[in-house]
PDB file of N, CA and C in Angstrom:
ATOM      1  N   UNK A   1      81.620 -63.381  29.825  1.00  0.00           N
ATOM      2  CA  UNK A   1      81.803 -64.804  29.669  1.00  0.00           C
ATOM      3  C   UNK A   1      82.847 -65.263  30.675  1.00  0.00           C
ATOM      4  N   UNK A   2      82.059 -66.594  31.552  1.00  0.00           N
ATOM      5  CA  UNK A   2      83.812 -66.842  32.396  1.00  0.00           C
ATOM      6  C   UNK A   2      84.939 -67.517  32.091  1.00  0.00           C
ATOM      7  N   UNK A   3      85.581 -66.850  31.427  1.00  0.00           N
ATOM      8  CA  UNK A   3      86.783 -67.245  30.744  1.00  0.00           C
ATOM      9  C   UNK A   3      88.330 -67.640  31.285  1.00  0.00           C
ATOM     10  N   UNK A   4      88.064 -66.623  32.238  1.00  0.00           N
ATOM     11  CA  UNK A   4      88.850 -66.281  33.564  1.00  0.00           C
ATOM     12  C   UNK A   4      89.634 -67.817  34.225  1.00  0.00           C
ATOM     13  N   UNK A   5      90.491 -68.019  34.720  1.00  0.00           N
ATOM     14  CA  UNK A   5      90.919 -68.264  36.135  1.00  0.00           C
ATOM     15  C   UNK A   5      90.298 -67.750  37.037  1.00  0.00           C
ATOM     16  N   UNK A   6      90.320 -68.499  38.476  1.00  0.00           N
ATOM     17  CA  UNK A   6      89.489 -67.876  39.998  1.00  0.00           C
ATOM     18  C   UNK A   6      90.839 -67.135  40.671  1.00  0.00           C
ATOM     19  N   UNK A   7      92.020 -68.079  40.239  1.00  0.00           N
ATOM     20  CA  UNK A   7      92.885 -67.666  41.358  1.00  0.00           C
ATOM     21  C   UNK A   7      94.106 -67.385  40.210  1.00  0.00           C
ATOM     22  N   UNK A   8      94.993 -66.320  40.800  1.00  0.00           N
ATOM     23  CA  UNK A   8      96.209 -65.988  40.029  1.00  0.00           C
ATOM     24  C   UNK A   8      96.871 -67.547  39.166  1.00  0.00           C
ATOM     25  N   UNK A   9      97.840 -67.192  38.281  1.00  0.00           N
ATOM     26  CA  UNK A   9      98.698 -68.018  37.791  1.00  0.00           C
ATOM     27  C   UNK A   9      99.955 -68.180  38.600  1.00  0.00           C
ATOM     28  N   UNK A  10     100.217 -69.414  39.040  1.00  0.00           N
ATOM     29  CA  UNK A  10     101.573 -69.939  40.215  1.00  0.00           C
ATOM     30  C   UNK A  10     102.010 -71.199  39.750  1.00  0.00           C
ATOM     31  N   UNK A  11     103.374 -70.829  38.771  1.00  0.00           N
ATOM     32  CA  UNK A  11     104.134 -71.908  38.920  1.00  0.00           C
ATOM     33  C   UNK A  11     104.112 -73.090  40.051  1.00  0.00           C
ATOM     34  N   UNK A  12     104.117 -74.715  39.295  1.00  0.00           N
ATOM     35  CA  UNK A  12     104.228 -75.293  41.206  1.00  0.00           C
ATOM     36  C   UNK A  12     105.642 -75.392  41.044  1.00  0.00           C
ATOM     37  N   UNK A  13     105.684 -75.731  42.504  1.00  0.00           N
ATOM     38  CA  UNK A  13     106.903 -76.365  43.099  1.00  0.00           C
ATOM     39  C   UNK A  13     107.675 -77.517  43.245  1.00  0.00           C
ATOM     40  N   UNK A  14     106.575 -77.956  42.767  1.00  0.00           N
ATOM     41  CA  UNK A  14     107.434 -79.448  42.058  1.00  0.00           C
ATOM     42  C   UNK A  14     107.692 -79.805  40.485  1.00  0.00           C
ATOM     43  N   UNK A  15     108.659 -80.797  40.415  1.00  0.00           N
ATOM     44  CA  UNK A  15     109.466 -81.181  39.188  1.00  0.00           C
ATOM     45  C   UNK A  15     108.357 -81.061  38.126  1.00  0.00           C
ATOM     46  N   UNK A  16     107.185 -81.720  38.623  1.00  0.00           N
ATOM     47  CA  UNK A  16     106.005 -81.860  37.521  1.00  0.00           C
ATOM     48  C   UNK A  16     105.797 -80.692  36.954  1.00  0.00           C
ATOM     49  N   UNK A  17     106.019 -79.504  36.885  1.00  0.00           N
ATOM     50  CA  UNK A  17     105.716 -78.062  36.624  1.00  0.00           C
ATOM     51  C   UNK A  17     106.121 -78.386  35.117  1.00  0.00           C
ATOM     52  N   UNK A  18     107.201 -78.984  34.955  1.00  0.00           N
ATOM     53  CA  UNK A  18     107.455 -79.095  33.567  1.00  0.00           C
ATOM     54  C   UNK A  18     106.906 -79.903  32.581  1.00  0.00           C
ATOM     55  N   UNK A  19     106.101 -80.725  32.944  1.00  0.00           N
ATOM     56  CA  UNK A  19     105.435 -81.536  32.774  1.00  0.00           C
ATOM     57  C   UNK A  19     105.096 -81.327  30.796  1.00  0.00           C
ATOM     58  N   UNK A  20     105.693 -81.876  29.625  1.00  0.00           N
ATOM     59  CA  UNK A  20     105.272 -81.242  28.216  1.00  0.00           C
ATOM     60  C   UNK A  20     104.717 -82.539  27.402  1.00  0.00           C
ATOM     61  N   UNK A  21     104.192 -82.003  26.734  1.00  0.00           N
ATOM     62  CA  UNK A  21     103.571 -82.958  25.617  1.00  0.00           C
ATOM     63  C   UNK A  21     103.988 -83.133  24.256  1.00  0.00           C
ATOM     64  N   UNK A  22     104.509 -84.272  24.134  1.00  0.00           N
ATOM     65  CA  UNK A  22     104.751 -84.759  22.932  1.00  0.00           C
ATOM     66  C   UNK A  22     103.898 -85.116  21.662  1.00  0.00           C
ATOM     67  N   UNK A  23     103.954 -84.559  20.650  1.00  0.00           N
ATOM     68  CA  UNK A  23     103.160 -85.036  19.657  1.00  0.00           C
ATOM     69  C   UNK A  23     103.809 -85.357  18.493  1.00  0.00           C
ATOM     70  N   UNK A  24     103.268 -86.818  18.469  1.00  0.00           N
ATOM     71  CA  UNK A  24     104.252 -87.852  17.699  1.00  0.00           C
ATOM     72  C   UNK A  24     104.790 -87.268  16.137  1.00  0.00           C
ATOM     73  N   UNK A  25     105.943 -86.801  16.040  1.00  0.00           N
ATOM     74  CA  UNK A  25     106.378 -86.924  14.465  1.00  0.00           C
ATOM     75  C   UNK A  25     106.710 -85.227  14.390  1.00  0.00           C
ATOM     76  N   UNK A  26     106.504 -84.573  15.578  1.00  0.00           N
ATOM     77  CA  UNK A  26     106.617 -82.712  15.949  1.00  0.00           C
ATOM     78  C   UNK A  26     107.623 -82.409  16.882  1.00  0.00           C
ATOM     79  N   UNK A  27     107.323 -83.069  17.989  1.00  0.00           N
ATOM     80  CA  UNK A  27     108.498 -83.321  19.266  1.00  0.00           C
ATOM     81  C   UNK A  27     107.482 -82.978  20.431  1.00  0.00           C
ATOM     82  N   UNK A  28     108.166 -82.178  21.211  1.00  0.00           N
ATOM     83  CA  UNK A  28     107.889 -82.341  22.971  1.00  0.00           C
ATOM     84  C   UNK A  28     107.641 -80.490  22.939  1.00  0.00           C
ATOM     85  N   UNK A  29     106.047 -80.583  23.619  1.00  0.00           N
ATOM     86  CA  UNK A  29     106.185 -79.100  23.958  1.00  0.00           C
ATOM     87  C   UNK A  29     105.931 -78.619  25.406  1.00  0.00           C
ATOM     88  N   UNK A  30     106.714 -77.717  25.764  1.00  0.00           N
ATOM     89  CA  UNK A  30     106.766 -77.419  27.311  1.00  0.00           C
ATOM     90  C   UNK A  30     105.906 -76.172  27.516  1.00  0.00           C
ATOM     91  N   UNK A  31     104.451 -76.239  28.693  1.00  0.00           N
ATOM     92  CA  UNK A  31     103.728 -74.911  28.512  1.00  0.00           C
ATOM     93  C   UNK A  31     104.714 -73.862  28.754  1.00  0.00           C
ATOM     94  N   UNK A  32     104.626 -72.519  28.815  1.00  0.00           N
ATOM     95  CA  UNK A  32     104.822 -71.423  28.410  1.00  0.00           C
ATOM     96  C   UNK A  32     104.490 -70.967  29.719  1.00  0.00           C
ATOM     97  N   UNK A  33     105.315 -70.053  30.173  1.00  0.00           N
ATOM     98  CA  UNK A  33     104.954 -69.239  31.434  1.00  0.00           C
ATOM     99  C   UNK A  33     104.283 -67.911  30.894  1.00  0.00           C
ATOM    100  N   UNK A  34     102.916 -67.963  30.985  1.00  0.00           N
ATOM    101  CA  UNK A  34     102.091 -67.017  30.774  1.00  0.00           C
ATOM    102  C   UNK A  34     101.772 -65.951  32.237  1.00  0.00           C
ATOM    103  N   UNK A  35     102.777 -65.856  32.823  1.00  0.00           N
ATOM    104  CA  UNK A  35     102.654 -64.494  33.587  1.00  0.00           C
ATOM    105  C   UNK A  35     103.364 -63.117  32.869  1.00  0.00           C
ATOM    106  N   UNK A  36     103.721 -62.007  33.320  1.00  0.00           N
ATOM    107  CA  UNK A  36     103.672 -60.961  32.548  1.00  0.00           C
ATOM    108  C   UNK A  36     105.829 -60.686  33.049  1.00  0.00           C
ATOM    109  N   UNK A  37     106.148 -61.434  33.136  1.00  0.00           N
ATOM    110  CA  UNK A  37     107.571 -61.499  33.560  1.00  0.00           C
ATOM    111  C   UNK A  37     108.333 -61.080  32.505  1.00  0.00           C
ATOM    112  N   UNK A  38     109.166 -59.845  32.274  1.00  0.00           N
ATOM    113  CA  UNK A  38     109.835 -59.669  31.026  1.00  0.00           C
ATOM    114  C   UNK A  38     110.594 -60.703  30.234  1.00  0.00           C
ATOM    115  N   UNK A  39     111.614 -61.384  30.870  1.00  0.00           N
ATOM    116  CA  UNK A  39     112.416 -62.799  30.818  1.00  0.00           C
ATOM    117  C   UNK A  39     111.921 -63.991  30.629  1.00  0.00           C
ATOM    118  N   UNK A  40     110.961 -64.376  31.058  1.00  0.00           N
ATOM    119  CA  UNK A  40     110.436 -65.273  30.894  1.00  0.00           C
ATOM    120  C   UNK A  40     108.995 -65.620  30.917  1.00  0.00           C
ATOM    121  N   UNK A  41     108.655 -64.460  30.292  1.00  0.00           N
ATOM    122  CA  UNK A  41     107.176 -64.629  30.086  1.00  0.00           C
ATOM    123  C   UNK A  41     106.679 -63.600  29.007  1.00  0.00           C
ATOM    124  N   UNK A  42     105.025 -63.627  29.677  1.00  0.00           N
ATOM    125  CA  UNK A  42     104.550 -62.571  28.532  1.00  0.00           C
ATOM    126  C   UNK A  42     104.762 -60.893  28.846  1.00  0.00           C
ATOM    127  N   UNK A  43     105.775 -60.966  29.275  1.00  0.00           N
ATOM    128  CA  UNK A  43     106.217 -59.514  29.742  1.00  0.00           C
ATOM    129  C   UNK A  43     106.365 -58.579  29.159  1.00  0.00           C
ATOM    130  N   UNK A  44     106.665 -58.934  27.746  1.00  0.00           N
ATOM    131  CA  UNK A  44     107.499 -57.832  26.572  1.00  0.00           C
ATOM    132  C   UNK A  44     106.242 -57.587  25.395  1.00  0.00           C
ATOM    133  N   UNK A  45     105.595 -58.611  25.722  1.00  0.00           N
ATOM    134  CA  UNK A  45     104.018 -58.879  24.524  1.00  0.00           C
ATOM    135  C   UNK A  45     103.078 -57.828  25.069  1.00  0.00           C
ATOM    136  N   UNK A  46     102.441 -57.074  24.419  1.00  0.00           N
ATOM    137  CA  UNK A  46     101.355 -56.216  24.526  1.00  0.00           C
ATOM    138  C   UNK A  46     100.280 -56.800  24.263  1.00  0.00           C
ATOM    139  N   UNK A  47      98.672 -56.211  24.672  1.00  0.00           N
ATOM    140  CA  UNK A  47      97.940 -56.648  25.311  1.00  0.00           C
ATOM    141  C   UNK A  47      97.378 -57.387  23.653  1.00  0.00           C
ATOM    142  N   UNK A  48      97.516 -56.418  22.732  1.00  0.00           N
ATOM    143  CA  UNK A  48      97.798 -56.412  21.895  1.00  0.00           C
ATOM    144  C   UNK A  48      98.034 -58.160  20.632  1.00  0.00           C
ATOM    145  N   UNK A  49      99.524 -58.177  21.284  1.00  0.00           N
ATOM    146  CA  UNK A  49     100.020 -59.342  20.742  1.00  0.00           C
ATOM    147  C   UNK A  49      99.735 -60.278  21.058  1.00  0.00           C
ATOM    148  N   UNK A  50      99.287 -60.532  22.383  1.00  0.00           N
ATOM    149  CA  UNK A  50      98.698 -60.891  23.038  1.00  0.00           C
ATOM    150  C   UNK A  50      97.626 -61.754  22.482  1.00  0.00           C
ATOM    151  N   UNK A  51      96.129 -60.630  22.010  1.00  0.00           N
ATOM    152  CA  UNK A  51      94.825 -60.878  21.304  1.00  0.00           C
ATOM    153  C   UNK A  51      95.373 -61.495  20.108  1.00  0.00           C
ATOM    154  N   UNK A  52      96.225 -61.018  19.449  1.00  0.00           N
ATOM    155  CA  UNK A  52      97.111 -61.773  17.812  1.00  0.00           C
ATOM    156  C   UNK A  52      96.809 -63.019  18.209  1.00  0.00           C
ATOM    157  N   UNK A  53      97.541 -63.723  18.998  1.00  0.00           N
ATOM    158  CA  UNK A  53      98.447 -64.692  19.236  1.00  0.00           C
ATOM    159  C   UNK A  53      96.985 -65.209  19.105  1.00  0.00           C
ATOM    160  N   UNK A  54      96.514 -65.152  20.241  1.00  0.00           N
ATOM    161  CA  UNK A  54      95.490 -66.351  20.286  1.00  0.00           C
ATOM    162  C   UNK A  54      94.135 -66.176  19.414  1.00  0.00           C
ATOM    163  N   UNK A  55      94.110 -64.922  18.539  1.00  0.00           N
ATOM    164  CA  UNK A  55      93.159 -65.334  16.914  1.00  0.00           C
ATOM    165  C   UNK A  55      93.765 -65.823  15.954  1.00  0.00           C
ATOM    166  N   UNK A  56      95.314 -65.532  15.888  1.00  0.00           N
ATOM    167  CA  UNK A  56      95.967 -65.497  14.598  1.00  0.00           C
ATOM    168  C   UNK A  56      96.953 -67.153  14.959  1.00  0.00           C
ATOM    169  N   UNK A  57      97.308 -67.311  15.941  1.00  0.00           N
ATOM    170  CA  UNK A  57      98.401 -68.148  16.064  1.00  0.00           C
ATOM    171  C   UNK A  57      99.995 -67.608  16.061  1.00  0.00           C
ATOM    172  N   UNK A  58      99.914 -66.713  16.017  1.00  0.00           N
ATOM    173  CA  UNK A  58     101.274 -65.880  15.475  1.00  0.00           C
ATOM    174  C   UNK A  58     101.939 -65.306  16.671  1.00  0.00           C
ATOM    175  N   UNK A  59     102.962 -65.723  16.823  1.00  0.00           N
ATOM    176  CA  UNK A  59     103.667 -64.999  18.099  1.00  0.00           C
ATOM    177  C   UNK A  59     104.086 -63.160  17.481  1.00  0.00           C
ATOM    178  N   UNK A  60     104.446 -62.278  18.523  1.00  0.00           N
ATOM    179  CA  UNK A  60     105.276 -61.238  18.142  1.00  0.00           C
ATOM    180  C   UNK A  60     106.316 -61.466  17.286  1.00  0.00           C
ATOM    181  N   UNK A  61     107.261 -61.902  17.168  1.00  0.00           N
ATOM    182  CA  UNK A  61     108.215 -62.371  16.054  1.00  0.00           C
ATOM    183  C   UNK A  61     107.902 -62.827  15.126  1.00  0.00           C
ATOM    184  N   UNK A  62     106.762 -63.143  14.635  1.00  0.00           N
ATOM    185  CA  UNK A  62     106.305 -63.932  13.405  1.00  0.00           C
ATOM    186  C   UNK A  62     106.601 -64.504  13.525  1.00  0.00           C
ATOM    187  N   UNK A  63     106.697 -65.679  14.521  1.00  0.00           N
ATOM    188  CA  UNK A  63     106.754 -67.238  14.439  1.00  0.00           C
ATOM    189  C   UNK A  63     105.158 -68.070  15.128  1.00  0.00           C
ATOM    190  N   UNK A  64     104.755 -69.101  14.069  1.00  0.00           N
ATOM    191  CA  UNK A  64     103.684 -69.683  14.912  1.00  0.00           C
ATOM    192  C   UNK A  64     103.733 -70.555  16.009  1.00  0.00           C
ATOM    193  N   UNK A  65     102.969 -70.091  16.977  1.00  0.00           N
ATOM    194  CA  UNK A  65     102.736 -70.606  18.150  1.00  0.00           C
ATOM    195  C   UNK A  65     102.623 -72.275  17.897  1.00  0.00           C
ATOM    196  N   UNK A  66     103.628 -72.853  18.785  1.00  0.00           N
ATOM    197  CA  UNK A  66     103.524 -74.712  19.257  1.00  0.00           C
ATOM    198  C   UNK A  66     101.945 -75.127  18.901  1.00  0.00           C
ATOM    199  N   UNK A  67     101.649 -76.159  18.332  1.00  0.00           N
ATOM    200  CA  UNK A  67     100.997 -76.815  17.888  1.00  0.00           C
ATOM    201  C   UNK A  67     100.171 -77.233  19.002  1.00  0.00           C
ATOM    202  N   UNK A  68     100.803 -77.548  20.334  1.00  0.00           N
ATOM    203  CA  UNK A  68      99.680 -77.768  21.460  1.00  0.00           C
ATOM    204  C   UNK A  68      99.109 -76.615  22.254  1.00  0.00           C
ATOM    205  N   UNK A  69      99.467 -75.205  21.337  1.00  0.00           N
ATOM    206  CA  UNK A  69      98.175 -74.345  21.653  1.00  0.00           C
ATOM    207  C   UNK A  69      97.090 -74.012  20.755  1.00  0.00           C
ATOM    208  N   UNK A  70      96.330 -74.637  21.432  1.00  0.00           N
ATOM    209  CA  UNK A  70      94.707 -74.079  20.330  1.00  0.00           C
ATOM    210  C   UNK A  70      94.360 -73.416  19.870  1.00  0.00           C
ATOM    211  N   UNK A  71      95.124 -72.560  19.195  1.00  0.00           N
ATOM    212  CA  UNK A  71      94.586 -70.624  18.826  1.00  0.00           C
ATOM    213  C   UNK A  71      93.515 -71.165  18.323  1.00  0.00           C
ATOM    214  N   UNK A  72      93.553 -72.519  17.307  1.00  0.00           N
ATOM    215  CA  UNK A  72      92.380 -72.430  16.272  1.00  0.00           C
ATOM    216  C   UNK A  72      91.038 -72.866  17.176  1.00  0.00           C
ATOM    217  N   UNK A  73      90.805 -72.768  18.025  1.00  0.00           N
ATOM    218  CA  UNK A  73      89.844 -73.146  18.738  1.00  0.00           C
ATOM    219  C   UNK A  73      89.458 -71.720  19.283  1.00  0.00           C
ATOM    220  N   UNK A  74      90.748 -71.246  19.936  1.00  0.00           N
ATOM    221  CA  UNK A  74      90.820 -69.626  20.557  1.00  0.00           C
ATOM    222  C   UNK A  74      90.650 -68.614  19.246  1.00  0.00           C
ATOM    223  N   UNK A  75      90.428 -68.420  18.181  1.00  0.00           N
ATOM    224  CA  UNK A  75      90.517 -67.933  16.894  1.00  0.00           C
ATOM    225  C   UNK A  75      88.955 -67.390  16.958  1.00  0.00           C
ATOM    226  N   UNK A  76      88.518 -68.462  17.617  1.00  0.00           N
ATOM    227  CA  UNK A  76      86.603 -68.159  17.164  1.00  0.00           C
ATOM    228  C   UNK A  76      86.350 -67.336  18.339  1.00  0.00           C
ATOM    229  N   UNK A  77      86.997 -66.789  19.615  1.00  0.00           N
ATOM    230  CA  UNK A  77      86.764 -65.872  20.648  1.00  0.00           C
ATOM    231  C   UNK A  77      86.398 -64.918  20.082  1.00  0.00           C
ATOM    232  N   UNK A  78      85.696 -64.089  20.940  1.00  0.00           N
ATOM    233  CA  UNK A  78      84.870 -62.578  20.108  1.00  0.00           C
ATOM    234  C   UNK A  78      86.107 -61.481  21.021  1.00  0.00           C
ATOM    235  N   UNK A  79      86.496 -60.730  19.787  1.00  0.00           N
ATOM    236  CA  UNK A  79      87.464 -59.351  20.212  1.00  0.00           C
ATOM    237  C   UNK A  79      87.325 -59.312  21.499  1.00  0.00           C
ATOM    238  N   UNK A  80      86.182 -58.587  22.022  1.00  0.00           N
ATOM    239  CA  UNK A  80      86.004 -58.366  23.630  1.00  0.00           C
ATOM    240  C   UNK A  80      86.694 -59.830  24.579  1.00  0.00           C
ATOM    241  N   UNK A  81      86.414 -60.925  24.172  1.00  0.00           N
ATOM    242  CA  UNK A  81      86.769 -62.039  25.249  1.00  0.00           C
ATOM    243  C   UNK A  81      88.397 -62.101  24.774  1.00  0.00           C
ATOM    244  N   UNK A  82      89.216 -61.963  23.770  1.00  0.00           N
ATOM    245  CA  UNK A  82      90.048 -62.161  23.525  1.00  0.00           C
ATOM    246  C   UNK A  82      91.191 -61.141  24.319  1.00  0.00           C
ATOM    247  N   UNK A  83      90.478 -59.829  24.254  1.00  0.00           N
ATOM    248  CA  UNK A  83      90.757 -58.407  25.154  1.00  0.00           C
ATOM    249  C   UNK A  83      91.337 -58.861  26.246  1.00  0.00           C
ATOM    250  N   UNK A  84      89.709 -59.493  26.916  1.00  0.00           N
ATOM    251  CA  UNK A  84      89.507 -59.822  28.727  1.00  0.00           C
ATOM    252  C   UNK A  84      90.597 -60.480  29.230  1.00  0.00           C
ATOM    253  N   UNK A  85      90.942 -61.419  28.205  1.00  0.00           N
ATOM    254  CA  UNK A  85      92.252 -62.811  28.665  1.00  0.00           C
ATOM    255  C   UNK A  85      93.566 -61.978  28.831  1.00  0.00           C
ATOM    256  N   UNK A  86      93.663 -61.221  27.452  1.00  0.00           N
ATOM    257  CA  UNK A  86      95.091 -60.229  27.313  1.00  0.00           C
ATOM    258  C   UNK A  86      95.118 -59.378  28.661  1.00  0.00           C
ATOM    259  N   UNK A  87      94.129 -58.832  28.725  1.00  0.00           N
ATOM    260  CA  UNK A  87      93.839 -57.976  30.082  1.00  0.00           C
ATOM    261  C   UNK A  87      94.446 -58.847  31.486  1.00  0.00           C
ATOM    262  N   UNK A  88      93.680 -59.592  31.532  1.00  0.00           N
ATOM    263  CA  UNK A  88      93.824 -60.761  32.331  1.00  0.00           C
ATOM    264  C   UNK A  88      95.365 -61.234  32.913  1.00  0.00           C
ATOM    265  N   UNK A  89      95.789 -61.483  31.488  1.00  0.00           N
ATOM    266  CA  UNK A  89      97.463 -62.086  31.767  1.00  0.00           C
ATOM    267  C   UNK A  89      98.368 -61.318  31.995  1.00  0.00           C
ATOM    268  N   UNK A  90      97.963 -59.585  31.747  1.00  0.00           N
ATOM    269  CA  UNK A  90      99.003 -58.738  31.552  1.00  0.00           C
ATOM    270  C   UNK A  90      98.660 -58.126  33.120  1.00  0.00           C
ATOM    271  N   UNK A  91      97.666 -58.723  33.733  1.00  0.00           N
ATOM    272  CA  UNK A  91      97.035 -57.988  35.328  1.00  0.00           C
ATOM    273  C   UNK A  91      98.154 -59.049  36.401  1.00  0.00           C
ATOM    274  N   UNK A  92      98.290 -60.127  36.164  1.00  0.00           N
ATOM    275  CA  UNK A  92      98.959 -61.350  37.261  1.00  0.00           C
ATOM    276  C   UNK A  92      99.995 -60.845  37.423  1.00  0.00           C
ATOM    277  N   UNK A  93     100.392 -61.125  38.826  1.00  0.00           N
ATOM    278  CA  UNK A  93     101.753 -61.134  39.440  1.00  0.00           C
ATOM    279  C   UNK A  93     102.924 -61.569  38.386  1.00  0.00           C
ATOM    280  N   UNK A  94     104.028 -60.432  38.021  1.00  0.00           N
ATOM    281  CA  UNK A  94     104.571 -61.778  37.225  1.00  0.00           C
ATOM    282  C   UNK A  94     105.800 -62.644  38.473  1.00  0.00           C
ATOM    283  N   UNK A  95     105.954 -64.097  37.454  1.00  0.00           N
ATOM    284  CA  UNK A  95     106.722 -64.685  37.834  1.00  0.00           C
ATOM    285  C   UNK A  95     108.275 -65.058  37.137  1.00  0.00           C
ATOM    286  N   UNK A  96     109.157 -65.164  37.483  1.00  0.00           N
ATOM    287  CA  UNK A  96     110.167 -65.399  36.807  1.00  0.00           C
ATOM    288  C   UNK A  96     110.119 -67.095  36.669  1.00  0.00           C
ATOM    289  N   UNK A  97     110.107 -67.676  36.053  1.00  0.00           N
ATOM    290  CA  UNK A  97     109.835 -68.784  35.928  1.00  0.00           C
ATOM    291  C   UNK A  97     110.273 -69.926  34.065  1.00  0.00           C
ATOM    292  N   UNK A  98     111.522 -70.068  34.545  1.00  0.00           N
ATOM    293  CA  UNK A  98     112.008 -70.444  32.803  1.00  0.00           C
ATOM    294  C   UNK A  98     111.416 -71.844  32.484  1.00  0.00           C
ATOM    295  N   UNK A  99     110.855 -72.039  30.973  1.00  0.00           N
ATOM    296  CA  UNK A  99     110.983 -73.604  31.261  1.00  0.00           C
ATOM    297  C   UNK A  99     111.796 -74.014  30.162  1.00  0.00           C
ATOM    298  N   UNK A 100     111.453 -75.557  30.143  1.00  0.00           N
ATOM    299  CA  UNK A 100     111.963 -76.265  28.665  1.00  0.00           C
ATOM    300  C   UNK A 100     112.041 -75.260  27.771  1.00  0.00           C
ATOM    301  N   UNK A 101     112.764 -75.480  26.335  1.00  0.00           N
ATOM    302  CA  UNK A 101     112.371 -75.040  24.918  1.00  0.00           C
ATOM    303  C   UNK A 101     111.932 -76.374  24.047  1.00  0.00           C
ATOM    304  N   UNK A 102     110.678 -76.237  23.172  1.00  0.00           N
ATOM    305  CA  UNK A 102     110.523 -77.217  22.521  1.00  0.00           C
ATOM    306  C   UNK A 102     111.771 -78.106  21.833  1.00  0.00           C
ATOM    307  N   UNK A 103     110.928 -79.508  21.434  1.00  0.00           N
ATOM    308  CA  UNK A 103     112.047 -80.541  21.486  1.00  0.00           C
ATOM    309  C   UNK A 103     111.564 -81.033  19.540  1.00  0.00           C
ATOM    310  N   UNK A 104     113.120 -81.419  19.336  1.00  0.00           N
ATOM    311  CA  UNK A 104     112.587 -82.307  17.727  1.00  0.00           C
ATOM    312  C   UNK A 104     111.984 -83.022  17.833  1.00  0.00           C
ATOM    313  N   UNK A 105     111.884 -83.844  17.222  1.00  0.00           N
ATOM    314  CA  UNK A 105     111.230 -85.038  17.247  1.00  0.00           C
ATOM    315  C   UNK A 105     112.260 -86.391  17.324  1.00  0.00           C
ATOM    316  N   UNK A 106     113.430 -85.834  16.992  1.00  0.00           N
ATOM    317  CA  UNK A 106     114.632 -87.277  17.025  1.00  0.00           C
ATOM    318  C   UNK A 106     115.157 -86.489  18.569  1.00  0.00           C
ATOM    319  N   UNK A 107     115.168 -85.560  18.994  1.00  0.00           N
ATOM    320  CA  UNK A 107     115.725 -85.148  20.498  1.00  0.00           C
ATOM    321  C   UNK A 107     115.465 -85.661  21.909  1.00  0.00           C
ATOM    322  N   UNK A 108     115.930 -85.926  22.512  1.00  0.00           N
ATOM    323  CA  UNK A 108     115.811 -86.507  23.678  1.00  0.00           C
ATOM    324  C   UNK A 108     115.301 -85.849  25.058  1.00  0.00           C
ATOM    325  N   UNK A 109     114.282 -85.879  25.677  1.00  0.00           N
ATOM    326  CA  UNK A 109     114.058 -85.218  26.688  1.00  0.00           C
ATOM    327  C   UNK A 109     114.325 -85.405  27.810  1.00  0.00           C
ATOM    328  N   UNK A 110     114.763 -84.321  28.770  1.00  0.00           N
ATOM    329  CA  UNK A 110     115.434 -84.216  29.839  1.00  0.00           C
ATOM    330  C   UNK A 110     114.232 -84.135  30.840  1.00  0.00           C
ATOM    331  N   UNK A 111     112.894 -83.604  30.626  1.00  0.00           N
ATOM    332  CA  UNK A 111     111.886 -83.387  31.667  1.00  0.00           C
ATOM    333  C   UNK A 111     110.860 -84.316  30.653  1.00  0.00           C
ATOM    334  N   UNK A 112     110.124 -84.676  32.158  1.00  0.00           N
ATOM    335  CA  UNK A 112     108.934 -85.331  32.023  1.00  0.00           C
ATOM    336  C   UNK A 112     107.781 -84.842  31.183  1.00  0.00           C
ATOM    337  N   UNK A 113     107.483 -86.248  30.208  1.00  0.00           N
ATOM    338  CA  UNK A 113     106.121 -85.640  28.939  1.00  0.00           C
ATOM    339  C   UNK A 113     105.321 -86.414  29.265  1.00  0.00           C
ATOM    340  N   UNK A 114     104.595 -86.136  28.083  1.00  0.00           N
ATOM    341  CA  UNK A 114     103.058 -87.226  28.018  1.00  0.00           C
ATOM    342  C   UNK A 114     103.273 -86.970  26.682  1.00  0.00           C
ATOM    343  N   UNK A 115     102.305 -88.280  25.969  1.00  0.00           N
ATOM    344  CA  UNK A 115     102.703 -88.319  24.320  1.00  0.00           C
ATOM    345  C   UNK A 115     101.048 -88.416  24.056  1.00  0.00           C
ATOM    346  N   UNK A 116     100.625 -87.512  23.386  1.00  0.00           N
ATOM    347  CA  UNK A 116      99.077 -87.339  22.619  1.00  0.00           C
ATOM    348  C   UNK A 116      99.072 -88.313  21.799  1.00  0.00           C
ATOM    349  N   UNK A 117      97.673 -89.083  21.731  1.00  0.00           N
ATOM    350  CA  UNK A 117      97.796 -90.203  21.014  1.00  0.00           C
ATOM    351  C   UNK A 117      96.224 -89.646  20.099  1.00  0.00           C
ATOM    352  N   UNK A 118      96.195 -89.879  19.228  1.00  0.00           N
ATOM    353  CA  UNK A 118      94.591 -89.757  18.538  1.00  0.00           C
ATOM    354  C   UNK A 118      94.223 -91.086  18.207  1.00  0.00           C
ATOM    355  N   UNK A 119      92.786 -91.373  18.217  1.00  0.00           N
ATOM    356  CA  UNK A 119      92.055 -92.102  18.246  1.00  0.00           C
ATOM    357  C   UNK A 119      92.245 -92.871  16.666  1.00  0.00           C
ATOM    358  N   UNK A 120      92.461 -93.987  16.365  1.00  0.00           N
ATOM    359  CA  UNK A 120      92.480 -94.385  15.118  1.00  0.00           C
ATOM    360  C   UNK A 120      91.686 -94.814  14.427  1.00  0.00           C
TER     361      UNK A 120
END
């Protein structure tokens, strides 16, 4: 299944990199550097925790994954495709690359969001 990226994962170089999404009444979430970087990435996660994460929602620590990632969408992946991705992320160059930490909802943000709106 092509599930894949064509081309490696590369932080950009501009400010926009941080670019997070707010969802009203949760706070501000900043993506996640999904290269295999010990520090700041999925470096320390096995291929493993990896497949968890995105059937279960559940990070390694037992904490659930930010609300603006879809596990529950990624939940219905079949073992093998769930594998391929873990495979996948744990194959990329890593990058050192820190970002935001999620935000309250009364907190103020320092980097640029976008605010999810649903249809009423």
């Amino acid at each position: 299944m092509g599930l894949l990226p064509a081309s490696p994962i590369r932080p950009s170089r501009s400010p926009a990199r941080w670019v997070g999404f707010e969802l009203p009444g949760l706070g501000i979430f900043y993506p996640s550097n999904l290269t295999p970087d010990d520090e700041t990435g999925l470096g320390r996660w096995s291929e493993d925790d990896i497949v968890k994460a995105l059937k279960t929602g559940v990070r390694p620590d037992g904490r659930e994954l930010v609300p603006i990632m879809p596990w529950r969408s990624f939940s219905a992946l079949t073992d093998e495709d769930a594998r391929a991705i873990a495979e996948y992320l744990k194959s990329v160059p890593p990058v050192h690359h820190a970002v935001p930490q999620p935000l309250g909802p009364s907190e103020h943000a320092t980097h640029p969001y976008m605010t999810v709106v649903t249809p009423q």
